[in-house]
PDB file of N, CA and C in Angstrom:
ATOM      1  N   UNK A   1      13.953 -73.888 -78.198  1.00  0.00           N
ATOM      2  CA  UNK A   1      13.839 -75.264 -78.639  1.00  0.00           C
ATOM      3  C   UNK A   1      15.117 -76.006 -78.253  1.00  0.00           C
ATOM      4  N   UNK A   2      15.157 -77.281 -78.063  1.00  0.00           N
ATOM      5  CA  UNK A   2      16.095 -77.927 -77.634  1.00  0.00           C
ATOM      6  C   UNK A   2      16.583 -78.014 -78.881  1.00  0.00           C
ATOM      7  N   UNK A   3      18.081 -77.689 -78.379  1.00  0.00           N
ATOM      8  CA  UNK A   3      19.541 -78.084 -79.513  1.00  0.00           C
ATOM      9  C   UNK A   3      19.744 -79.495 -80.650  1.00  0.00           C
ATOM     10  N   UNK A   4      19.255 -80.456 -79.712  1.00  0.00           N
ATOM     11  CA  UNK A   4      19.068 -82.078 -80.281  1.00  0.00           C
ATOM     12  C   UNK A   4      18.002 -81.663 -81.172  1.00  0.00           C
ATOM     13  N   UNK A   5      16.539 -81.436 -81.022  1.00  0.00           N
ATOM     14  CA  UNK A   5      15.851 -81.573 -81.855  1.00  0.00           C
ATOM     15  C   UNK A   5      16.104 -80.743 -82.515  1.00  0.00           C
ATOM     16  N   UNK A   6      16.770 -79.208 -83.169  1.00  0.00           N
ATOM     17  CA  UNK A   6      17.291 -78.219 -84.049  1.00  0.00           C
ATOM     18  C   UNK A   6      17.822 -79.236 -85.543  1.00  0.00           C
ATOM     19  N   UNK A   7      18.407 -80.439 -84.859  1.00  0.00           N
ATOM     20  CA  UNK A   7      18.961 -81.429 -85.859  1.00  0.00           C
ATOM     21  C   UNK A   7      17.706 -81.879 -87.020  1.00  0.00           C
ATOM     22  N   UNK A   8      17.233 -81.944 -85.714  1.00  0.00           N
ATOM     23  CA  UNK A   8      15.635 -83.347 -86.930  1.00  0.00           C
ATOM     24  C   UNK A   8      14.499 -82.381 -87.888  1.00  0.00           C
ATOM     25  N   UNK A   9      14.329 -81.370 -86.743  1.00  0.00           N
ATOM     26  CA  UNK A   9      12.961 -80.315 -87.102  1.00  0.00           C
ATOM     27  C   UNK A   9      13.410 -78.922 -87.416  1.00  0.00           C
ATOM     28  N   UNK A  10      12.876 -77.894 -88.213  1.00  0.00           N
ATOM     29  CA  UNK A  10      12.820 -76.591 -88.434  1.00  0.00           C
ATOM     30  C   UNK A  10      12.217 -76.313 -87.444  1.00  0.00           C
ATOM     31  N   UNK A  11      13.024 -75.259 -86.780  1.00  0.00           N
ATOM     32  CA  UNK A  11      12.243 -73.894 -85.630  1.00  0.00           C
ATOM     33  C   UNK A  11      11.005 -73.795 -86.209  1.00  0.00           C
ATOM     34  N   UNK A  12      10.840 -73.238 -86.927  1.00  0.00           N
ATOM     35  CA  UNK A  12       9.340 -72.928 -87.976  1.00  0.00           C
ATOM     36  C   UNK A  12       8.094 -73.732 -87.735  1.00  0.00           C
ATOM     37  N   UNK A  13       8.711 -74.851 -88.218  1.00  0.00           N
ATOM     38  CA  UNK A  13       7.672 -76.133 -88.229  1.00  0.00           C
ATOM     39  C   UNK A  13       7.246 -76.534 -86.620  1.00  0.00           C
ATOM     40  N   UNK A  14       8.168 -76.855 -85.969  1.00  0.00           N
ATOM     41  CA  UNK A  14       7.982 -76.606 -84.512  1.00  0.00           C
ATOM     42  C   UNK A  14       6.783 -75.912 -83.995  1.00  0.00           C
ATOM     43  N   UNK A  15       6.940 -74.844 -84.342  1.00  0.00           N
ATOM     44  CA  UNK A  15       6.670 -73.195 -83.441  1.00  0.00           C
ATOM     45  C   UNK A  15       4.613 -73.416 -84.432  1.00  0.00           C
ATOM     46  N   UNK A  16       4.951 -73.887 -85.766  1.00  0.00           N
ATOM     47  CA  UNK A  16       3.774 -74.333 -86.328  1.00  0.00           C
ATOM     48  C   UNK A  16       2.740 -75.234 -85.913  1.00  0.00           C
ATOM     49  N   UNK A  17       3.360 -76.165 -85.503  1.00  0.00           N
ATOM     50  CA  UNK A  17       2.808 -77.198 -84.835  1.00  0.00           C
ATOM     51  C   UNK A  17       2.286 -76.769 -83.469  1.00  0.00           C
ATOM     52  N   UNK A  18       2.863 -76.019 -82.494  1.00  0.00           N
ATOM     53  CA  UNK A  18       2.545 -75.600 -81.054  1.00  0.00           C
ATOM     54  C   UNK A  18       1.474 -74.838 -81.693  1.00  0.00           C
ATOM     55  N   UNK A  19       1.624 -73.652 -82.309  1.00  0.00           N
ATOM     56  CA  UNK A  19       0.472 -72.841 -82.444  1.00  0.00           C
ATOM     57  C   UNK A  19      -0.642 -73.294 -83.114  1.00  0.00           C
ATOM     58  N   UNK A  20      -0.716 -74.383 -84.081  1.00  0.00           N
ATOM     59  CA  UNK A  20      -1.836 -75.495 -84.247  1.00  0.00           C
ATOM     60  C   UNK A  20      -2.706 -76.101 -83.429  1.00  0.00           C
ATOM     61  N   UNK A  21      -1.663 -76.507 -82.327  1.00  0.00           N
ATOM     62  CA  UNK A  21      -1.891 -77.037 -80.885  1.00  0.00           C
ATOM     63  C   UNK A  21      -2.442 -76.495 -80.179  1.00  0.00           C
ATOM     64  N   UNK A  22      -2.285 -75.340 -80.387  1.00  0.00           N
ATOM     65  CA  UNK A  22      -2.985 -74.307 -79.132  1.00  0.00           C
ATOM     66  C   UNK A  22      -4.608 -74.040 -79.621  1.00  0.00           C
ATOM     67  N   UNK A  23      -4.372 -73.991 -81.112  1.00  0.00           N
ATOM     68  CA  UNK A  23      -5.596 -73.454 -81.480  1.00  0.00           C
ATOM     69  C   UNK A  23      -6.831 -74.393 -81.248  1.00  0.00           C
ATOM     70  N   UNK A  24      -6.761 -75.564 -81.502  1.00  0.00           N
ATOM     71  CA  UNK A  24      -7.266 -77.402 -80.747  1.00  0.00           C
ATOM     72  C   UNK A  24      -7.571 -77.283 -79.807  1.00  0.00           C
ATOM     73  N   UNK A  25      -7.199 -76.968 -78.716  1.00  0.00           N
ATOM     74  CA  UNK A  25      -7.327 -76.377 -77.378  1.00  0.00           C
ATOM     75  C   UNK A  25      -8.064 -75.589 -76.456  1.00  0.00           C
ATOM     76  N   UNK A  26      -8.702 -74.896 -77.676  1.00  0.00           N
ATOM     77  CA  UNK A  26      -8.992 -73.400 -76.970  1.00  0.00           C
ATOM     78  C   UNK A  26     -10.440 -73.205 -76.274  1.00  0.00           C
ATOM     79  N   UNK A  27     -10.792 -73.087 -75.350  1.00  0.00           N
ATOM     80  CA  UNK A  27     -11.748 -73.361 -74.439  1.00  0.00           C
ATOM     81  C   UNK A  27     -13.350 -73.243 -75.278  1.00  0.00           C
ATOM     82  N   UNK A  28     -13.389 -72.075 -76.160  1.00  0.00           N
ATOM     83  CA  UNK A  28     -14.719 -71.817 -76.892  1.00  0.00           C
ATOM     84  C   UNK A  28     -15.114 -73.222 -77.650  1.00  0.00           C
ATOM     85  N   UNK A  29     -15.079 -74.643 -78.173  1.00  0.00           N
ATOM     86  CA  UNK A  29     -14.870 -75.396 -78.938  1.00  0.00           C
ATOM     87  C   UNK A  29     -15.762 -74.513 -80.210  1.00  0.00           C
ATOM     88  N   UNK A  30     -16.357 -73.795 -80.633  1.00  0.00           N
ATOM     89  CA  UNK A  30     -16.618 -73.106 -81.772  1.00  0.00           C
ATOM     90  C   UNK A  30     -15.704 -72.522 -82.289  1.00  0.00           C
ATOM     91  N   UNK A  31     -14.086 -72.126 -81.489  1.00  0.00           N
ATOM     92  CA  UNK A  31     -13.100 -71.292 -82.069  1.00  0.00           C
ATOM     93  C   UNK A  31     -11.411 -72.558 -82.635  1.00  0.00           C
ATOM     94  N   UNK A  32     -12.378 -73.899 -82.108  1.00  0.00           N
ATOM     95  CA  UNK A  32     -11.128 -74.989 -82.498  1.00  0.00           C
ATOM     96  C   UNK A  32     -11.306 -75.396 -84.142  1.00  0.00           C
ATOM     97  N   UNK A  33     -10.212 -75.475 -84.911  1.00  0.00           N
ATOM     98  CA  UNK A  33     -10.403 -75.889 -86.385  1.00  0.00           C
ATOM     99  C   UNK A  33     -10.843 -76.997 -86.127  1.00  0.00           C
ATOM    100  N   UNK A  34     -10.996 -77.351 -87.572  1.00  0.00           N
ATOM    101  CA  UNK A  34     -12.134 -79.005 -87.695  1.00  0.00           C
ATOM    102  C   UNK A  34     -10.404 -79.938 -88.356  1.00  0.00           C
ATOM    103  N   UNK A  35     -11.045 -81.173 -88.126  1.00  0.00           N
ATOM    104  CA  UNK A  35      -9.996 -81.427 -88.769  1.00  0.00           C
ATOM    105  C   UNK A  35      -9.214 -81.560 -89.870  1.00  0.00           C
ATOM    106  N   UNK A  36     -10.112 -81.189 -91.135  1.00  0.00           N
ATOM    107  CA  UNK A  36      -9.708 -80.684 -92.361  1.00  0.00           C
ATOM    108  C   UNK A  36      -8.990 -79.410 -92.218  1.00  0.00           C
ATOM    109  N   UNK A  37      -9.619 -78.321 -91.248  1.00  0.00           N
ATOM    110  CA  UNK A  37      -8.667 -77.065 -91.400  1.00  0.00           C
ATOM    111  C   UNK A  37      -7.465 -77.394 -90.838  1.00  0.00           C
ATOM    112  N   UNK A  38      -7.522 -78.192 -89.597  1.00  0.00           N
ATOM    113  CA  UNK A  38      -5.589 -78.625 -89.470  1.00  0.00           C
ATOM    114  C   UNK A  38      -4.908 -79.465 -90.696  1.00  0.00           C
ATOM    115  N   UNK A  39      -5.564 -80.059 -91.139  1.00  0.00           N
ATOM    116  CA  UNK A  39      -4.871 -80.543 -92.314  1.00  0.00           C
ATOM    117  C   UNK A  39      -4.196 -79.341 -93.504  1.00  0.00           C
ATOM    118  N   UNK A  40      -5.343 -78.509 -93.816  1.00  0.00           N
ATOM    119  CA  UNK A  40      -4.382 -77.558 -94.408  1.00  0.00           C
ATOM    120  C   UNK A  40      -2.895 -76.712 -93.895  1.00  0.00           C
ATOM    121  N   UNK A  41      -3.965 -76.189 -92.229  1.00  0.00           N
ATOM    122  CA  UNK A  41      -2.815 -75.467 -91.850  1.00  0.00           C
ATOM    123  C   UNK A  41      -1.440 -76.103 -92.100  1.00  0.00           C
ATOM    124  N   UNK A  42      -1.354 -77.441 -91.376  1.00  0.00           N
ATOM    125  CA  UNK A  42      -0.181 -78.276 -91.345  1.00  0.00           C
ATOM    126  C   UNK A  42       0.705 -78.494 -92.528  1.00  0.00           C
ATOM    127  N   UNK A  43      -0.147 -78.343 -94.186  1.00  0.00           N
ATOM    128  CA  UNK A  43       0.272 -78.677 -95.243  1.00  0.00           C
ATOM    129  C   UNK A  43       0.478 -77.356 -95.993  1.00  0.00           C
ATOM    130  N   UNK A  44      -0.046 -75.767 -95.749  1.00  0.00           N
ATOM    131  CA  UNK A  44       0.506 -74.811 -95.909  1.00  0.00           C
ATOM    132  C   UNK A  44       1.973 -74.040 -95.022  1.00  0.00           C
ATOM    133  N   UNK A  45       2.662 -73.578 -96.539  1.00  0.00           N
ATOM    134  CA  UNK A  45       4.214 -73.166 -95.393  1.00  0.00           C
ATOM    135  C   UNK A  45       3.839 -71.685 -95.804  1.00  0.00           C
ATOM    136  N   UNK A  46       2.837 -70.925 -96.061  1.00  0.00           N
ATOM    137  CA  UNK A  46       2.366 -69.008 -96.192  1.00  0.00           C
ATOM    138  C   UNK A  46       1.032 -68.965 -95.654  1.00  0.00           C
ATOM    139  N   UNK A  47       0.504 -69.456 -94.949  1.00  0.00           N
ATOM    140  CA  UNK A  47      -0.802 -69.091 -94.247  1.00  0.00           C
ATOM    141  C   UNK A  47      -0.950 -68.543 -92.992  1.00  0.00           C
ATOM    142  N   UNK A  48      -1.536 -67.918 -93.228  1.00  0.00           N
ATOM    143  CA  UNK A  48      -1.573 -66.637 -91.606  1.00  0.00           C
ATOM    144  C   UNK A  48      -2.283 -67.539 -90.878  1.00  0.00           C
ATOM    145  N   UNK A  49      -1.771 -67.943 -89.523  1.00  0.00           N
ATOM    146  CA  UNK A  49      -2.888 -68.810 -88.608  1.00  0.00           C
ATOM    147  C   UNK A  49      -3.076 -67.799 -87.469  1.00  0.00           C
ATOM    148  N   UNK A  50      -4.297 -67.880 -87.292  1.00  0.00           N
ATOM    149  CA  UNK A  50      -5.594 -67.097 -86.478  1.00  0.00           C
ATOM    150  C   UNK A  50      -4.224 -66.869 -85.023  1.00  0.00           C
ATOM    151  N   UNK A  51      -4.864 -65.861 -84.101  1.00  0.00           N
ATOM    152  CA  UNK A  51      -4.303 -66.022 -82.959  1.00  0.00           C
ATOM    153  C   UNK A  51      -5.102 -66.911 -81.777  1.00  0.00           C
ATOM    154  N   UNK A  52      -4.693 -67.921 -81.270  1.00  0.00           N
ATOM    155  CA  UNK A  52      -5.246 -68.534 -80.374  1.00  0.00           C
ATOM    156  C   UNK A  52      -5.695 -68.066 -79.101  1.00  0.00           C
ATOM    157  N   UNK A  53      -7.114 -68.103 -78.365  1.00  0.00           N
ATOM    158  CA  UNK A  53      -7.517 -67.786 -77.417  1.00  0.00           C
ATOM    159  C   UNK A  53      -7.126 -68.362 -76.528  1.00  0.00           C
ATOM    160  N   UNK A  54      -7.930 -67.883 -75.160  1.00  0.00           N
ATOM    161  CA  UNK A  54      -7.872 -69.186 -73.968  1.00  0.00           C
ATOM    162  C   UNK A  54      -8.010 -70.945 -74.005  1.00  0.00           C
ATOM    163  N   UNK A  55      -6.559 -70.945 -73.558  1.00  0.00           N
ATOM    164  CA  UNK A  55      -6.831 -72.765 -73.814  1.00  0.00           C
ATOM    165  C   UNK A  55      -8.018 -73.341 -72.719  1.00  0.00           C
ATOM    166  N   UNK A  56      -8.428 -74.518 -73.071  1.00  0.00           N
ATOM    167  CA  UNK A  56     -10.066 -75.071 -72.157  1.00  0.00           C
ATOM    168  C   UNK A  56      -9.156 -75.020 -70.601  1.00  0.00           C
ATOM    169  N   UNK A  57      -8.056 -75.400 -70.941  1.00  0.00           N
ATOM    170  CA  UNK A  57      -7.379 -76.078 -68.977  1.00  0.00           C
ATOM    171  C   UNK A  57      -5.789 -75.525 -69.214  1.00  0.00           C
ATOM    172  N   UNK A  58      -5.116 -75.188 -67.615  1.00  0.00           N
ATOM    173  CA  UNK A  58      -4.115 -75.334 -67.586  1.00  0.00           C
ATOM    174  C   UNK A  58      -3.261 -76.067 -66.800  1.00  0.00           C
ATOM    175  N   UNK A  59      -2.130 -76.523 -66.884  1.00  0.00           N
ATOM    176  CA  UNK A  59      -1.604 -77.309 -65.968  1.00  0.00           C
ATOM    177  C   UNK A  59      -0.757 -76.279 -65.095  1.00  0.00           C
ATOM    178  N   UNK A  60      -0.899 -76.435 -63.369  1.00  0.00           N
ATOM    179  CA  UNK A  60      -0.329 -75.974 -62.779  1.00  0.00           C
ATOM    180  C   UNK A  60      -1.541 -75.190 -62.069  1.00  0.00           C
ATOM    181  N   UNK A  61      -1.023 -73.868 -61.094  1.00  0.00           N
ATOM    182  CA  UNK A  61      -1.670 -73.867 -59.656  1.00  0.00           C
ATOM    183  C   UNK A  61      -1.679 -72.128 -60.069  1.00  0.00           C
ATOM    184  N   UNK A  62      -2.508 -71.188 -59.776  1.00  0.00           N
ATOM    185  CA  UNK A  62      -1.824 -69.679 -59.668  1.00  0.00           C
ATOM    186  C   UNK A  62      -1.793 -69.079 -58.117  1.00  0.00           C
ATOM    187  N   UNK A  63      -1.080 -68.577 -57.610  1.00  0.00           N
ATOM    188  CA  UNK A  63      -0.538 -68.594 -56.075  1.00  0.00           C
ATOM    189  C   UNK A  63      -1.652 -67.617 -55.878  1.00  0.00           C
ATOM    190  N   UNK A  64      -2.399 -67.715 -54.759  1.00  0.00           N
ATOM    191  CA  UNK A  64      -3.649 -66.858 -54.297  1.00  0.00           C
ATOM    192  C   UNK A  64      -2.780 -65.642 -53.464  1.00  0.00           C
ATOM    193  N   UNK A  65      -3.998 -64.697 -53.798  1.00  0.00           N
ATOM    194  CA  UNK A  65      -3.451 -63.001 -53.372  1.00  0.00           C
ATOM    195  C   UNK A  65      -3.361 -63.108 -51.774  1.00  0.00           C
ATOM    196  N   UNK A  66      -3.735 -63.758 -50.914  1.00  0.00           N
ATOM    197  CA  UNK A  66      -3.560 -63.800 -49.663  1.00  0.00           C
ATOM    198  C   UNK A  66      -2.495 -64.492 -49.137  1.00  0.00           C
ATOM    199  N   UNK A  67      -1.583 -64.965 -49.925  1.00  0.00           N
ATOM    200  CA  UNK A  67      -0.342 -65.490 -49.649  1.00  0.00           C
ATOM    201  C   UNK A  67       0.639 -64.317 -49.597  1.00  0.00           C
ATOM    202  N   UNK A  68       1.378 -64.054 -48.586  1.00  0.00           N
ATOM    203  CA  UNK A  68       2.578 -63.233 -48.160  1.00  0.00           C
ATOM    204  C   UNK A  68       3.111 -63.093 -48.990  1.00  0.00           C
ATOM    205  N   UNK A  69       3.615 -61.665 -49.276  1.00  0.00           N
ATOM    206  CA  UNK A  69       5.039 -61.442 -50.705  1.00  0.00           C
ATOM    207  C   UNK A  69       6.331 -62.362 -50.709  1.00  0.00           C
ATOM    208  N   UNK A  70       6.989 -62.958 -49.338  1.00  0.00           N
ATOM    209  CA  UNK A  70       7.683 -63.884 -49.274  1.00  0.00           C
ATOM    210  C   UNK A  70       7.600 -64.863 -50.275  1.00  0.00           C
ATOM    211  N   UNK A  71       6.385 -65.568 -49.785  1.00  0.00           N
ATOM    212  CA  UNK A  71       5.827 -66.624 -50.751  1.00  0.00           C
ATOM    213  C   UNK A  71       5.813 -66.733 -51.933  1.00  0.00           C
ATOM    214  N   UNK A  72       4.941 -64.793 -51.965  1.00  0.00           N
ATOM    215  CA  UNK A  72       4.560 -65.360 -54.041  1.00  0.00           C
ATOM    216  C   UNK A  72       5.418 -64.972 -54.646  1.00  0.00           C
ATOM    217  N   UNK A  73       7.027 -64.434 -54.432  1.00  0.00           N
ATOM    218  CA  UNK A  73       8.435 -64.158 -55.044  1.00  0.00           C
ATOM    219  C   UNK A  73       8.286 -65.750 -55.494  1.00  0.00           C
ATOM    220  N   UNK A  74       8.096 -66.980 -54.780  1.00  0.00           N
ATOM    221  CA  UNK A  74       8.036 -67.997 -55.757  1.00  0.00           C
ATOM    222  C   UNK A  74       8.009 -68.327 -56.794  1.00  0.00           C
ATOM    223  N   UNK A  75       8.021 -69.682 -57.436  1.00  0.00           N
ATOM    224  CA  UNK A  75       7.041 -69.699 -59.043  1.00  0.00           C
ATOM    225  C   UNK A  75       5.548 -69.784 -58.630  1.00  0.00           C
ATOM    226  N   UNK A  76       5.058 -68.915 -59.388  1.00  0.00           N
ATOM    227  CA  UNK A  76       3.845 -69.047 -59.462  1.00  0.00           C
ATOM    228  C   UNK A  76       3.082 -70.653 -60.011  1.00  0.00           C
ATOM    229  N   UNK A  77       3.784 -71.309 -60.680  1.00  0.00           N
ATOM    230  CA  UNK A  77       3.026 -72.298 -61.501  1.00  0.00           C
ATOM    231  C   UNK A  77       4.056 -73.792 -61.536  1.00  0.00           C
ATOM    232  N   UNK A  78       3.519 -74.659 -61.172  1.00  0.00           N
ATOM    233  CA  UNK A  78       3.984 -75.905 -60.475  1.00  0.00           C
ATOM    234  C   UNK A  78       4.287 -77.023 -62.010  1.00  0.00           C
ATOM    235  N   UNK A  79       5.426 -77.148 -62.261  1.00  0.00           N
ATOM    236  CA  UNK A  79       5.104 -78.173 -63.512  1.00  0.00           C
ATOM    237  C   UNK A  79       5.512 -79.613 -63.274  1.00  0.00           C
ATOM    238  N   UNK A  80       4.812 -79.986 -61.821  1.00  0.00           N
ATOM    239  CA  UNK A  80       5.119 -81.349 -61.679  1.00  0.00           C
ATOM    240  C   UNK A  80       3.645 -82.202 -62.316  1.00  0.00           C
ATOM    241  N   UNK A  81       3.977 -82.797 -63.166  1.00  0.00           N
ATOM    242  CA  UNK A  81       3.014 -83.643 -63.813  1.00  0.00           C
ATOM    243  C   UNK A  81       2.901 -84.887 -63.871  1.00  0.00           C
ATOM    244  N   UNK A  82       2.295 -85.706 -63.770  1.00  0.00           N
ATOM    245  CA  UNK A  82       1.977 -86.764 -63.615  1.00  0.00           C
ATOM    246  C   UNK A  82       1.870 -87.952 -65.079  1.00  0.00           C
ATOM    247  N   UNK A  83       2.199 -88.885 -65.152  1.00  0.00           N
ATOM    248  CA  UNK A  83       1.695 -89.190 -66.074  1.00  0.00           C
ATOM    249  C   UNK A  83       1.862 -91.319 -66.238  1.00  0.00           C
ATOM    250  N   UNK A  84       0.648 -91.434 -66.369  1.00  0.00           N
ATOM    251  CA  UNK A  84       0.175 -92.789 -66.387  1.00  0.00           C
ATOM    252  C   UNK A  84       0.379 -93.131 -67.828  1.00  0.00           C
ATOM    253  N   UNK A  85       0.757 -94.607 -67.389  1.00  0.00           N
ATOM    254  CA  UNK A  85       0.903 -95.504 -69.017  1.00  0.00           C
ATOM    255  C   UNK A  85      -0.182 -96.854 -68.728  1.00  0.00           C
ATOM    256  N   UNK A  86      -1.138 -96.901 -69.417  1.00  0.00           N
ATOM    257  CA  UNK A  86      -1.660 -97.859 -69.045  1.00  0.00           C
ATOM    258  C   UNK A  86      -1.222 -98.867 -70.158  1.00  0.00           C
ATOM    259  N   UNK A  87      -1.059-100.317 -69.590  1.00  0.00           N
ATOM    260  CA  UNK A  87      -0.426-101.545 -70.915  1.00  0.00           C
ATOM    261  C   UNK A  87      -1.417-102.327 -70.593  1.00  0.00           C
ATOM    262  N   UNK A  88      -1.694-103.379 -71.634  1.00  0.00           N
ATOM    263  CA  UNK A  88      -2.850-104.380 -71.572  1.00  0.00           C
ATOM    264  C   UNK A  88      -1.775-105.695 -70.879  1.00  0.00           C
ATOM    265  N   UNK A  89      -3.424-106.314 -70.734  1.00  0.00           N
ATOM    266  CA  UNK A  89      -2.622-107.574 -69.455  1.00  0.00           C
ATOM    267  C   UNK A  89      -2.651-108.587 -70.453  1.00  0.00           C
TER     268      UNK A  89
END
């Protein structure tokens, strides 16, 4: 976790929130909480939360097996992202 935010947020709560996040996510939509169950999770600090499956999407590329060992010593996974702001006119 970044040092700056260590100031504002608990590691804990953090690390709570991502794994909340993930669980929202997760490709089965029968295995995503509803939004009452994130409300608890979020408002319990002793509740065991589920382990999260496969998220629906990922960002980034996985380097195909026919690429030379040269190559895939690379990163495997590209985190250039894009991101649009749309503002009203």
């Amino acid at each position: 976790m970044d040092p700056m935010l260590e100031k504002s947020f608990k590691g804990s709560e953090v690390e709570k929130c991502i794994h909340i996040a993930l669980l929202c996510v997760q490709e089965n939509a029968t295995y995503r909480p509803t939004m009452s169950d994130v409300v608890v999770m979020l408002g319990s600090d002793n509740m065991t939360l589920p382990k999260p499956k496969h998220p629906a999407f990922l960002v980034g590329r996985k380097v195909s097996e026919e690429v030379p060992k040269s190559e895939s010593s690379k990163n495997l996974y590209s985190s250039d992202v894009t991101i649009s702001i749309t503002l009203p006119r």
